[in-house]
N, C-alpha and C. Protein backbone atom coordinates (compact mmCIF):
# COMPACT_ATOMS: atom_id res chain seq x y z
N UNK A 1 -1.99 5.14 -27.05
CA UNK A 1 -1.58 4.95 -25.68
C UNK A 1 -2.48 5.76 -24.76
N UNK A 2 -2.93 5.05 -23.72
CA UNK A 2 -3.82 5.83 -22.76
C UNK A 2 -2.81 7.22 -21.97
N UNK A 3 -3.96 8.16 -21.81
CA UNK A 3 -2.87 9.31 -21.15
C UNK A 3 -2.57 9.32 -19.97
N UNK A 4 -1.12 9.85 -19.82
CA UNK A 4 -0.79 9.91 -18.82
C UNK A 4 0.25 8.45 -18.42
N UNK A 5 0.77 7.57 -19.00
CA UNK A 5 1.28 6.35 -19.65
C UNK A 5 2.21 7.01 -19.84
N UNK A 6 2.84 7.46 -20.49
CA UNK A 6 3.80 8.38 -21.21
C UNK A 6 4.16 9.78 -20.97
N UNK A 7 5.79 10.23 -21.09
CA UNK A 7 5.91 11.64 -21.07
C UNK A 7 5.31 12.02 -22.07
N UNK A 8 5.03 13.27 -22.05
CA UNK A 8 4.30 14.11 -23.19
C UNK A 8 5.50 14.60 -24.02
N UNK A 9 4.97 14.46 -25.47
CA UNK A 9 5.95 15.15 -26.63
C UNK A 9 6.40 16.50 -25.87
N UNK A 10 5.28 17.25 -24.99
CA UNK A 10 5.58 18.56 -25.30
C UNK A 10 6.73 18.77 -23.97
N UNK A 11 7.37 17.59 -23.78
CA UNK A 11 8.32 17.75 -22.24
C UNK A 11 9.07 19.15 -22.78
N UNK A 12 9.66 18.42 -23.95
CA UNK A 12 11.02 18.88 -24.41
C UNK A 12 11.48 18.23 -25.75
N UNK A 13 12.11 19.24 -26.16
CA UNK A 13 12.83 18.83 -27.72
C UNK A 13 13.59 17.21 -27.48
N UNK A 14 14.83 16.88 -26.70
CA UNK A 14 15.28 15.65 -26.24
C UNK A 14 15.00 14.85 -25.41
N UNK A 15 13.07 15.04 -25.10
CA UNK A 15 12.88 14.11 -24.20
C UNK A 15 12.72 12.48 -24.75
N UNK A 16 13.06 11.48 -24.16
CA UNK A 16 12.64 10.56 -24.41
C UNK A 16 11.16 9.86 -23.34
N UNK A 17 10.38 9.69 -24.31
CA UNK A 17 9.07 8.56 -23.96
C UNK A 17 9.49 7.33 -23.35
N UNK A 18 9.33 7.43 -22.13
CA UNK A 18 9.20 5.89 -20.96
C UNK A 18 8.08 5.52 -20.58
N UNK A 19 7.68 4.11 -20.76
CA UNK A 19 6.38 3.35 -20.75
C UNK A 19 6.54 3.39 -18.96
N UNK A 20 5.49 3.20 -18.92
CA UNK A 20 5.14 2.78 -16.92
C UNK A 20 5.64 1.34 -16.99
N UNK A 21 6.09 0.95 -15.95
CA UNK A 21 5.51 -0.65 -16.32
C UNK A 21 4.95 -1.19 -15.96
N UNK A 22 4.29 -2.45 -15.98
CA UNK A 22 3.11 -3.13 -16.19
C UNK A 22 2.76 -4.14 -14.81
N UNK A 23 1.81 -3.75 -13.96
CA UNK A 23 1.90 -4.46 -12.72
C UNK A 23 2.55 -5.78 -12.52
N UNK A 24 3.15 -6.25 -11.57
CA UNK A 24 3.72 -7.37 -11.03
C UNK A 24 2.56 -8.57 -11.17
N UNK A 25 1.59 -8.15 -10.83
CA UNK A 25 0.71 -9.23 -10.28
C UNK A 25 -0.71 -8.62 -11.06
N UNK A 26 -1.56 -9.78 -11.25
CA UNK A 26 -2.62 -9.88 -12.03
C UNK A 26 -3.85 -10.03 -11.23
N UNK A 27 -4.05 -10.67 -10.11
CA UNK A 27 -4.59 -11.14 -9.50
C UNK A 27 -4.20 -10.97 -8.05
N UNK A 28 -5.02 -10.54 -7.03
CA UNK A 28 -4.56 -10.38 -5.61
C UNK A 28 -4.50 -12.05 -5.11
N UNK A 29 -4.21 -13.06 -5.62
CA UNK A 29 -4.37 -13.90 -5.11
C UNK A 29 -2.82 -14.62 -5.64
N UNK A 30 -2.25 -13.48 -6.35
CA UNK A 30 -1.08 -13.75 -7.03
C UNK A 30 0.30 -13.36 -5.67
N UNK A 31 -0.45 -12.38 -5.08
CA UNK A 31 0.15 -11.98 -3.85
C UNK A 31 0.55 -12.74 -2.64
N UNK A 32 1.93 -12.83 -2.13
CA UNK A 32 2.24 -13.67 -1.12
C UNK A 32 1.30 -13.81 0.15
N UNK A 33 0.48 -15.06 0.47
CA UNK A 33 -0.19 -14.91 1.45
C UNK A 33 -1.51 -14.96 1.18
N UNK A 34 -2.11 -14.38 -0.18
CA UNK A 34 -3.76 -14.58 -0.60
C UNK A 34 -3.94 -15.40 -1.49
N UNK A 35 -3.36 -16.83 -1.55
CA UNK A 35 -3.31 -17.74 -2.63
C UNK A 35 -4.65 -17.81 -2.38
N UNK A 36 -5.54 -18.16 -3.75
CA UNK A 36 -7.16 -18.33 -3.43
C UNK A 36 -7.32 -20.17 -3.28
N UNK A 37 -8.26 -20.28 -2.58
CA UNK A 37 -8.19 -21.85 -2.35
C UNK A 37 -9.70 -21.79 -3.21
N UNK A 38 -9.98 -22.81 -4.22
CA UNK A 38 -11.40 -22.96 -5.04
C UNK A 38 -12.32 -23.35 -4.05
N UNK A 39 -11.59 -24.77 -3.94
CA UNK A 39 -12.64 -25.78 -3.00
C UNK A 39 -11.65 -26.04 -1.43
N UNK A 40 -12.88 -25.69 -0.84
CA UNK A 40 -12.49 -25.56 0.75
C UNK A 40 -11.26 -26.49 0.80
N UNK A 41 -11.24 -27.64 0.47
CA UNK A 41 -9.53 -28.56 0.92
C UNK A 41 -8.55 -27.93 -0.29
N UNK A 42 -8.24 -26.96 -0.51
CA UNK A 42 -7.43 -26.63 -1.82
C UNK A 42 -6.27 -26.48 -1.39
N UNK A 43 -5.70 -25.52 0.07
CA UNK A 43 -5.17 -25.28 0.74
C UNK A 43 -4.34 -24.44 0.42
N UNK A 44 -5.01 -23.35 -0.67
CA UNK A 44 -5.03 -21.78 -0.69
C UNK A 44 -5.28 -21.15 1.46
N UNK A 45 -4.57 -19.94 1.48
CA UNK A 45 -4.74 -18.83 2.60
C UNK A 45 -6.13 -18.32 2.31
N UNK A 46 -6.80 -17.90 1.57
CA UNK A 46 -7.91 -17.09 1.24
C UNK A 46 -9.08 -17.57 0.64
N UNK A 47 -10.68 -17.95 1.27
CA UNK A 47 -11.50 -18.08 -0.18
C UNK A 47 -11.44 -17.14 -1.25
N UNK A 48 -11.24 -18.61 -2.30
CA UNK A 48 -11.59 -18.40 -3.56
C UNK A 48 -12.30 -16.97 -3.80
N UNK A 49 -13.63 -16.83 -3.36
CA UNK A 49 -14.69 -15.70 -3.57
C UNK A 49 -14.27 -14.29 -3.13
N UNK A 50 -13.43 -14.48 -2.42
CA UNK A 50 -12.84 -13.21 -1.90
C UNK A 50 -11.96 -12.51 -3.07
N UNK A 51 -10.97 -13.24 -3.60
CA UNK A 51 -9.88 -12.93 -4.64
C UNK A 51 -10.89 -12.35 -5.65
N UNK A 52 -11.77 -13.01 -6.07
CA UNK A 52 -12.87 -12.68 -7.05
C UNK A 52 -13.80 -11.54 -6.46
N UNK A 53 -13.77 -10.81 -5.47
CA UNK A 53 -14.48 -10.01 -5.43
C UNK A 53 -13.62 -8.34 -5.20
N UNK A 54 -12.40 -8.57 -4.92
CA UNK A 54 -11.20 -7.68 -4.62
C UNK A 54 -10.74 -7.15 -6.71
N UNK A 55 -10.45 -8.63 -6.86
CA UNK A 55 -10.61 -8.54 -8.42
C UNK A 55 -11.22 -7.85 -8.97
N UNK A 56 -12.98 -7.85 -9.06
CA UNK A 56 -13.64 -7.33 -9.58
C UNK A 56 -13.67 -6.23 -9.21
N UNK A 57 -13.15 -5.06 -8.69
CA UNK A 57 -13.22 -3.64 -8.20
C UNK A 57 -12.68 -3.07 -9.52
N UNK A 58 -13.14 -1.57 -9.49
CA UNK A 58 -12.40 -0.99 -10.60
C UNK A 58 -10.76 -0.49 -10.24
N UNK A 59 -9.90 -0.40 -11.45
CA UNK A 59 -8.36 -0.33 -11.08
C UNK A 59 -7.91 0.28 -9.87
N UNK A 60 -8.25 1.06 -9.50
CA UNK A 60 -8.10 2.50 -8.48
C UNK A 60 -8.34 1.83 -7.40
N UNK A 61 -9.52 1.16 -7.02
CA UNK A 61 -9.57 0.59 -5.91
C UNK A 61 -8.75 -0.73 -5.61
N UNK A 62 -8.70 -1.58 -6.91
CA UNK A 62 -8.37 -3.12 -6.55
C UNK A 62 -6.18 -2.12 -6.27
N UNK A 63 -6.13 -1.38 -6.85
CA UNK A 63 -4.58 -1.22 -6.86
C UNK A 63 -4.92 -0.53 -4.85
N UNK A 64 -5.39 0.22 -4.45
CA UNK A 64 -5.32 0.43 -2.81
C UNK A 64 -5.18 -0.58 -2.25
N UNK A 65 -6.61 -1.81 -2.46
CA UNK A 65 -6.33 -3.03 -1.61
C UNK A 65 -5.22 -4.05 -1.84
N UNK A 66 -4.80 -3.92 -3.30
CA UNK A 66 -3.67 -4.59 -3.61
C UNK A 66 -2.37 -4.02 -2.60
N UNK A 67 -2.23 -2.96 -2.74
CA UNK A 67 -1.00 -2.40 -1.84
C UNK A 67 -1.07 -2.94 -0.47
């Protein structure tokens, strides 16, 4: 498990381990309002190329612009 995912063993004798959970959305285009449109008549809110370039950021950033 990547760190920081998880409480640490060393909380406590009766701690129990809780997973994070796992983003809502996969894609900023998954988001109300940035449906990606492919081809200009698609009649997506957003080009296509945009979703794909918000996407491609590393986690840290795509999760800021996601918010």
């Amino acid at each position: 498990m990547p760190p920081g995912r998880y409480v640490s063993p060393a909380a406590g004798l009766f701690t129990t381990a809780v997973a994070v959970p796992e983003p809502m959305v996969a894609t900023v285009g998954d988001i109300a309002g940035l449906r990606s449109r492919r081809p200009r008549s698609a009649g997506g809110e957003v080009p296509g190329a945009d979703v794909d370039d918000v996407d491609a950021l590393p986690h840290a950033k795509w999760s800021a612009v996601a918010a």
